[in-house]
PDB file of N, CA and C in Angstrom:
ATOM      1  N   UNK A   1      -6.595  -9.588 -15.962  1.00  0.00           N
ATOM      2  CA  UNK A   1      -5.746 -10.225 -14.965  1.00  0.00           C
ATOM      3  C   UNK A   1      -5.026  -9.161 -14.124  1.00  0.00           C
ATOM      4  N   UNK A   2      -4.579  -8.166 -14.735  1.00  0.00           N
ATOM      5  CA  UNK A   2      -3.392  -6.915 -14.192  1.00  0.00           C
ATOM      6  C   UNK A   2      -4.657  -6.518 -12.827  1.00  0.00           C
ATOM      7  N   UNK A   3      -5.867  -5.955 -13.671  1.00  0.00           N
ATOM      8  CA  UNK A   3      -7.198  -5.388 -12.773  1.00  0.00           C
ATOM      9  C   UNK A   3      -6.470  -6.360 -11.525  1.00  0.00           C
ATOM     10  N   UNK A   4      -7.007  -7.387 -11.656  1.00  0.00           N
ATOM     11  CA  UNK A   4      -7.530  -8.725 -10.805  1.00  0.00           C
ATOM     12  C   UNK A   4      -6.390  -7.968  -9.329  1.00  0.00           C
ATOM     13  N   UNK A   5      -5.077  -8.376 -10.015  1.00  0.00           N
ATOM     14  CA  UNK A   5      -4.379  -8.210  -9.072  1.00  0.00           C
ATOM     15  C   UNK A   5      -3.798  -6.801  -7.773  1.00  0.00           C
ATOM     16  N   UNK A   6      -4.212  -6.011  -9.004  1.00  0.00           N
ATOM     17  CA  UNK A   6      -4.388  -4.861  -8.440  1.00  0.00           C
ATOM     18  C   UNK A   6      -5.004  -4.317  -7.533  1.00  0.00           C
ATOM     19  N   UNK A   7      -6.552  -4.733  -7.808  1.00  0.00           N
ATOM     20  CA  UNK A   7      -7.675  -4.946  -6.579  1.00  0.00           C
ATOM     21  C   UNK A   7      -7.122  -5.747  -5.551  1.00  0.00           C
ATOM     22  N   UNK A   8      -6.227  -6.816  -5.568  1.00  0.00           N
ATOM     23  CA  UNK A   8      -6.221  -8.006  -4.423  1.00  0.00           C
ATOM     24  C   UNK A   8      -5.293  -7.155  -3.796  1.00  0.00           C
ATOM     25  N   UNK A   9      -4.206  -6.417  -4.123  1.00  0.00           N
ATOM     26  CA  UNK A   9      -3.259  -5.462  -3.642  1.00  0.00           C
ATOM     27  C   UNK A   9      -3.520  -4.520  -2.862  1.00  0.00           C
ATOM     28  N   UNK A  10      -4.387  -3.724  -3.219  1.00  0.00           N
ATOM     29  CA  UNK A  10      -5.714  -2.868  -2.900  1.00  0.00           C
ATOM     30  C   UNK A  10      -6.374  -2.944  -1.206  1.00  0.00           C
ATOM     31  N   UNK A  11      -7.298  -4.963  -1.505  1.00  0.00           N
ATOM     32  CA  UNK A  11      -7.616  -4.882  -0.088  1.00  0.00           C
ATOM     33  C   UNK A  11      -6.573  -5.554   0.604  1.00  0.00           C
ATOM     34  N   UNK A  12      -5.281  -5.991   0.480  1.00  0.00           N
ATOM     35  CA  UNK A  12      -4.358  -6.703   1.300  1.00  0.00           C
ATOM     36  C   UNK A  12      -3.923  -5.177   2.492  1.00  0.00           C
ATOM     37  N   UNK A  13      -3.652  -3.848   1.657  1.00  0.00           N
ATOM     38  CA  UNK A  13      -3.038  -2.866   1.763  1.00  0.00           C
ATOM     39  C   UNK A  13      -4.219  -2.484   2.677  1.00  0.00           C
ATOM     40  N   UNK A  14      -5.718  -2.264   2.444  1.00  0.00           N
ATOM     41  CA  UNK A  14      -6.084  -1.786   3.419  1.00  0.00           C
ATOM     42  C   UNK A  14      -6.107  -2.517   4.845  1.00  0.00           C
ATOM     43  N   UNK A  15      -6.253  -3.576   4.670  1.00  0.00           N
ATOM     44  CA  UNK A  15      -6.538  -4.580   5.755  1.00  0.00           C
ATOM     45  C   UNK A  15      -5.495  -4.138   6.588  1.00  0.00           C
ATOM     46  N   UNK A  16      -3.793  -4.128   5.837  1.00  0.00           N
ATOM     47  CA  UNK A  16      -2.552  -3.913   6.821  1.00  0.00           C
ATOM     48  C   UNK A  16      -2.942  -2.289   7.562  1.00  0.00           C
ATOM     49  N   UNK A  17      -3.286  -1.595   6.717  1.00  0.00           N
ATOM     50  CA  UNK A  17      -3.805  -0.412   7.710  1.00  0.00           C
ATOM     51  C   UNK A  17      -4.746  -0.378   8.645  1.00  0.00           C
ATOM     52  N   UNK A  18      -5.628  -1.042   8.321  1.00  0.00           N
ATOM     53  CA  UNK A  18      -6.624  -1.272   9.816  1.00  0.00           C
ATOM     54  C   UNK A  18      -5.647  -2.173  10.908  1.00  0.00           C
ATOM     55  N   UNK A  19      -4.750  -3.085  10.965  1.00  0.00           N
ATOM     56  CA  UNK A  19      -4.151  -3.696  11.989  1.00  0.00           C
ATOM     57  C   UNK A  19      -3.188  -2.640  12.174  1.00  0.00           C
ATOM     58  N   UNK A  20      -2.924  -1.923  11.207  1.00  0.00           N
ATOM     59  CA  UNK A  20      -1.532  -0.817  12.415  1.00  0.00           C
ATOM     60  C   UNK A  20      -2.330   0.130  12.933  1.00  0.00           C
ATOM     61  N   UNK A  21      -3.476   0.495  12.404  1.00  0.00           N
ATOM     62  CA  UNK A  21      -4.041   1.272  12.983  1.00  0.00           C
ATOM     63  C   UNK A  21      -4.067   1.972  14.431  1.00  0.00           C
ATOM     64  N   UNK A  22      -4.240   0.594  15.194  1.00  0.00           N
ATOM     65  CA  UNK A  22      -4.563   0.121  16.531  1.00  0.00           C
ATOM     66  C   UNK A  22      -3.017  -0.108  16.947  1.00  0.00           C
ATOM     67  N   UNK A  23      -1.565   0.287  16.510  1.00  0.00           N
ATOM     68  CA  UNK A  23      -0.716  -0.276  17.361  1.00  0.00           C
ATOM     69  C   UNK A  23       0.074   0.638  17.382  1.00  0.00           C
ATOM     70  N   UNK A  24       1.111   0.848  18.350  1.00  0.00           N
ATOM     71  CA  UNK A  24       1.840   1.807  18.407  1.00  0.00           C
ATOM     72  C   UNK A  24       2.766   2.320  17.089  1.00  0.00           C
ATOM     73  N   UNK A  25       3.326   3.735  16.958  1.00  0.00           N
ATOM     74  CA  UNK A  25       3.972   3.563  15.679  1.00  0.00           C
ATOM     75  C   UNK A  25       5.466   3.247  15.617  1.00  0.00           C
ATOM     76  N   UNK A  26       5.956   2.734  16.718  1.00  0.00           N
ATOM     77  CA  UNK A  26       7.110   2.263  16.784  1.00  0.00           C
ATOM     78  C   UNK A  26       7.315   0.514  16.601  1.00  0.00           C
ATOM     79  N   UNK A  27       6.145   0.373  16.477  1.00  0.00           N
ATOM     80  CA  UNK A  27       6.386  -0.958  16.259  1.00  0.00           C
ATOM     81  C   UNK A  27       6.863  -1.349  14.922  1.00  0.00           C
ATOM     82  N   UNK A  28       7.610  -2.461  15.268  1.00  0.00           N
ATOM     83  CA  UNK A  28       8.371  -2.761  13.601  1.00  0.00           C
ATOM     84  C   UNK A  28       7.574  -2.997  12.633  1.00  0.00           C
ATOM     85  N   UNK A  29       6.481  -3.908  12.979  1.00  0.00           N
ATOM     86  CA  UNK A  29       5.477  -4.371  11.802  1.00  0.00           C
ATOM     87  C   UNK A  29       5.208  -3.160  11.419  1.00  0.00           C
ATOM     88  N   UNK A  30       4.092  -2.347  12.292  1.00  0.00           N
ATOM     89  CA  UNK A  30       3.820  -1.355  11.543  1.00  0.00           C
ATOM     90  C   UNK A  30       4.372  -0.129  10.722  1.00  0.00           C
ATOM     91  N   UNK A  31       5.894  -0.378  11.095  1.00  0.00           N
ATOM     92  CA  UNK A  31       6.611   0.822  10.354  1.00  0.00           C
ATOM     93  C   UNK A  31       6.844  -0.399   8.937  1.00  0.00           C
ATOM     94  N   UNK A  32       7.067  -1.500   8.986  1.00  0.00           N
ATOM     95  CA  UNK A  32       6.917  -2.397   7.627  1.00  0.00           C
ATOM     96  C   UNK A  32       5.887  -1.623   6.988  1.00  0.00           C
ATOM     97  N   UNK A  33       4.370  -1.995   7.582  1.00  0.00           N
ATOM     98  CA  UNK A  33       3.332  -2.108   6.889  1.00  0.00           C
ATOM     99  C   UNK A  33       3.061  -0.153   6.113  1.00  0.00           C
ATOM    100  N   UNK A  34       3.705   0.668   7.387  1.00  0.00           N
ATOM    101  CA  UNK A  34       3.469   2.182   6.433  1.00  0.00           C
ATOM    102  C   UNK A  34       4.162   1.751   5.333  1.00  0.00           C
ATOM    103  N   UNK A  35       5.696   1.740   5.143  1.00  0.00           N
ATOM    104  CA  UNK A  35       6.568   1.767   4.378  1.00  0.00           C
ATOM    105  C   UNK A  35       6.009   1.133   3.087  1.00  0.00           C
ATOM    106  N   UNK A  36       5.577  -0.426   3.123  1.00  0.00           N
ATOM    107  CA  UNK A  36       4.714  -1.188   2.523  1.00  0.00           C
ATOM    108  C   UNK A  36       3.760   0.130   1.503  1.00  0.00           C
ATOM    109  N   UNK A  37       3.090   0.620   2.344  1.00  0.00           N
ATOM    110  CA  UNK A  37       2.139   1.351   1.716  1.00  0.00           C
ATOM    111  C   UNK A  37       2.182   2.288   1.340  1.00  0.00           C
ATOM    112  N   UNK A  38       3.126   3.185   1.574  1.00  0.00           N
ATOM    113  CA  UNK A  38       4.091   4.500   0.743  1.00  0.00           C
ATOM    114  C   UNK A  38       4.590   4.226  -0.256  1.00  0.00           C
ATOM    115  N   UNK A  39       4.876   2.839  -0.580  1.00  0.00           N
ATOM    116  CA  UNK A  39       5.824   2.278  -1.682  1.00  0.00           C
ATOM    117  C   UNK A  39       4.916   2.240  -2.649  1.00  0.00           C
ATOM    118  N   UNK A  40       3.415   1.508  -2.563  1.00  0.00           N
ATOM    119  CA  UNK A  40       2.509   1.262  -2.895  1.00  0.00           C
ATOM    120  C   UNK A  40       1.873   2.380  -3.467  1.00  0.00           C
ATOM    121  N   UNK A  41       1.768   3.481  -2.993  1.00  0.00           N
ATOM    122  CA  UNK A  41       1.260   4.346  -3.168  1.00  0.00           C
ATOM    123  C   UNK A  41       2.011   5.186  -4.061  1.00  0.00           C
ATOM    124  N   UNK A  42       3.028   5.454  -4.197  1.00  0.00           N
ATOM    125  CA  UNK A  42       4.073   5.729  -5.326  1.00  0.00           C
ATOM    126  C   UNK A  42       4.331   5.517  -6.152  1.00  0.00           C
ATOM    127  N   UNK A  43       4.146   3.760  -6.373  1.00  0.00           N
ATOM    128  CA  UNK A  43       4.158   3.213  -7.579  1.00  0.00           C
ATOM    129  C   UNK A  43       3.206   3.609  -8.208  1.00  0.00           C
ATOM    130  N   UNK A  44       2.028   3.396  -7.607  1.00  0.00           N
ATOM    131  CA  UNK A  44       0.672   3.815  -8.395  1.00  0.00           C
ATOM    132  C   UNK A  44       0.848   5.138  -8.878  1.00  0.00           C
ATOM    133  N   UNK A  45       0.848   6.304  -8.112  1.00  0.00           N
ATOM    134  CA  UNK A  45       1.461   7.558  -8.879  1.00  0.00           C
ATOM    135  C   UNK A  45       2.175   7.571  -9.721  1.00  0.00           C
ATOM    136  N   UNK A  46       3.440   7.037  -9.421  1.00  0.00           N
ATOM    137  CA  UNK A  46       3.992   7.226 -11.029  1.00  0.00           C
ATOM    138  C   UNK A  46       3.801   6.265 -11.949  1.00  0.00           C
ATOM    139  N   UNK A  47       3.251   5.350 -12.083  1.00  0.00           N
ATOM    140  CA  UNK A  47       2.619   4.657 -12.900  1.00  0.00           C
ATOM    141  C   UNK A  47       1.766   5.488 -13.759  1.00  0.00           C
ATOM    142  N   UNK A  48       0.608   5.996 -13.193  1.00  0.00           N
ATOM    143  CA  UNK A  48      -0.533   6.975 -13.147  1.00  0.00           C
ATOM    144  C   UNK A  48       0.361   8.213 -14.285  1.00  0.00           C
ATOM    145  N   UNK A  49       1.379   8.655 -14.192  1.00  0.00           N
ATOM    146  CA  UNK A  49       2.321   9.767 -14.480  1.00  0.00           C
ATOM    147  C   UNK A  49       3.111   9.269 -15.894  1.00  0.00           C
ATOM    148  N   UNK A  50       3.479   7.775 -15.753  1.00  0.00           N
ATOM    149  CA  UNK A  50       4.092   7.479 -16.899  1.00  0.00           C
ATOM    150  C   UNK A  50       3.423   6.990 -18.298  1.00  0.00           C
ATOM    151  N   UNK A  51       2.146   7.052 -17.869  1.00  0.00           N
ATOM    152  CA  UNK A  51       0.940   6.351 -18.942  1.00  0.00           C
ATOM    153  C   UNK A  51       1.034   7.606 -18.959  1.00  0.00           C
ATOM    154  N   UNK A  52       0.335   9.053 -18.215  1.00  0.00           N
ATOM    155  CA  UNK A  52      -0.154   9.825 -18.922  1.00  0.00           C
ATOM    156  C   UNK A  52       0.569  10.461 -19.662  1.00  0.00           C
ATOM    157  N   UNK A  53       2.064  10.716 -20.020  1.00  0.00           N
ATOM    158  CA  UNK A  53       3.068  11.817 -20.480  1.00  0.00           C
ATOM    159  C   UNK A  53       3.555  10.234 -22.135  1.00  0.00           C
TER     160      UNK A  53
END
């Protein structure tokens, strides 16, 4: 189930990067959608960091 959701997280996150892709970076959404995905990406690291130690 954890997998499941993880993957769905996965392509939600890329999808939001292909639409900011294309838009300026001042736009609000897309400073959401980085932020979104820095967060994302962090967690997973230290996640990644707290299993391994």
């Amino acid at each position: 189930m954890e997998q499941m959701v993880q993957e769905k997280i996965e392509e939600l996150r890329i999808q939001m990067q292909k639409i900011a892709s294309d838009k300026i970076l001042t736009d609000h959404r897309v400073v959401s959608i980085l932020l979104i995905t820095e967060l994302y990406i962090f967690k997973k690291i230290y996640t990644k960091l707290v299993l391994f130690f």
